[in-house]
Protein backbone atom coordinates (compact mmCIF):
# COMPACT_ATOMS: atom_id res chain seq x y z
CA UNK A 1 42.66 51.83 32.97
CA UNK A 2 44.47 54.64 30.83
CA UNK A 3 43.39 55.73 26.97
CA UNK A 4 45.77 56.80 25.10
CA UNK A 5 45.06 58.19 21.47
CA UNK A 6 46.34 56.66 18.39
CA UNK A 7 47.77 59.20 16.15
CA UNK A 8 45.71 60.21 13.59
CA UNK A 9 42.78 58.26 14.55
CA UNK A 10 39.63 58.58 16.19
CA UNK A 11 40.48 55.55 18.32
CA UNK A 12 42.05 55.05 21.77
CA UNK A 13 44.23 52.10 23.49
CA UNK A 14 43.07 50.64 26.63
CA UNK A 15 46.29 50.11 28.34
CA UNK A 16 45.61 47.80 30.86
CA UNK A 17 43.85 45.65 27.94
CA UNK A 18 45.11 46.72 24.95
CA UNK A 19 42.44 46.97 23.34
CA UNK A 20 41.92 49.84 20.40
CA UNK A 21 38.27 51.73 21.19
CA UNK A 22 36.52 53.83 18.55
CA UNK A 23 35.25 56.97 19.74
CA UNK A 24 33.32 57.86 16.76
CA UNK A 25 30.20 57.84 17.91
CA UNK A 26 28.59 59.50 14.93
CA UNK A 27 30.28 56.60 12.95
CA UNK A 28 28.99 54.02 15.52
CA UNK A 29 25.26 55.33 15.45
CA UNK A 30 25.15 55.42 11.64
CA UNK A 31 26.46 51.93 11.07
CA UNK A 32 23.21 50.70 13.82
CA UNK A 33 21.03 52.74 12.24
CA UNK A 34 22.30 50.64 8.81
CA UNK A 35 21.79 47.16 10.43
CA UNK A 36 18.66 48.40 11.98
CA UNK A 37 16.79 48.94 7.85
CA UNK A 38 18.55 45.90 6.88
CA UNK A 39 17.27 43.92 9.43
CA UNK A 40 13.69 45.70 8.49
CA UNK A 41 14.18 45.00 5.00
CA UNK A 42 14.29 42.02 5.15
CA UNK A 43 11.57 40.94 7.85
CA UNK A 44 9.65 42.99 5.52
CA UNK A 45 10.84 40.86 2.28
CA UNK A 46 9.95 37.84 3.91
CA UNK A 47 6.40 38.72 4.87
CA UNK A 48 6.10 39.55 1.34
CA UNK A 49 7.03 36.26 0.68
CA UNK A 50 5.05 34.53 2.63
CA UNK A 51 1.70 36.35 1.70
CA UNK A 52 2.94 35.55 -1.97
CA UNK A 53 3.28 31.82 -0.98
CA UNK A 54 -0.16 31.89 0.90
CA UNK A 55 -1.84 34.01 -2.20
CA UNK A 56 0.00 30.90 -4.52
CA UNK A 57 -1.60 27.76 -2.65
CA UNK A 58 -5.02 29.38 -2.18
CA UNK A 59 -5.07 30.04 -5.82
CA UNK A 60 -4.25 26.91 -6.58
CA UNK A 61 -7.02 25.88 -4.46
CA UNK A 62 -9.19 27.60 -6.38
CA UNK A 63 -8.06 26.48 -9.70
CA UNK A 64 -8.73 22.93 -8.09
CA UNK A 65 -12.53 23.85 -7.26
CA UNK A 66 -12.86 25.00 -11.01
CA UNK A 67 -11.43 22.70 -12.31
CA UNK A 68 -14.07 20.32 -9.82
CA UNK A 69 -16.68 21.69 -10.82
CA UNK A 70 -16.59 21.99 -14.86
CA UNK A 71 -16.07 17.62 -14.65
CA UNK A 72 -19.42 17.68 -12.52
C-alpha cells in the first residue's frame, strides 16, 4: 500500500484502494469531541424529560387525592 498526497490537501490516496485518507488529526479529534456533547446533550435532555413526565403524572396524582378528599 502506497500514500500519495493530494495537492493542496491534508489528505492522502491509498493506491492499492483508492481510497482518499484524512490526516488531520486535529480535525478528526475535534469533530469526536463534537458528537461526543451532542450525544451528552441529549441523554441529558431526555432525562430531563422524563423526570418532567414523572413530576407531571405524580402531580396529577395528587390533584386526584385532593380532589378525593374535598367530595368526602
Amino acid at each position: 500500500m502506497a500514500l500519495v498526497k493530494v495537492v493542496d490537501s491534508l489528505l492522502v490516496r491509498d493506491t492499492y484502494s483508492g481510497a482518499l485518507i484524512n490526516q488531520d488529526y486535529a480535525a478528526r479529534d475535534e469533530y469526536q469531541a463534537k458528537v461526543r456533547m451532542i450525544t451528552n446533550q441529549k441523554t441529558e435532555i431526555n432525562k430531563v424529560n422524563s423526570e418532567i413526565n414523572q413530576i407531571k403524572s405524580e402531580l396529577a396524582e395528587i390533584k386526584d387525592l385532593m380532589l378525593q378528599l374535598l367530595h368526602k
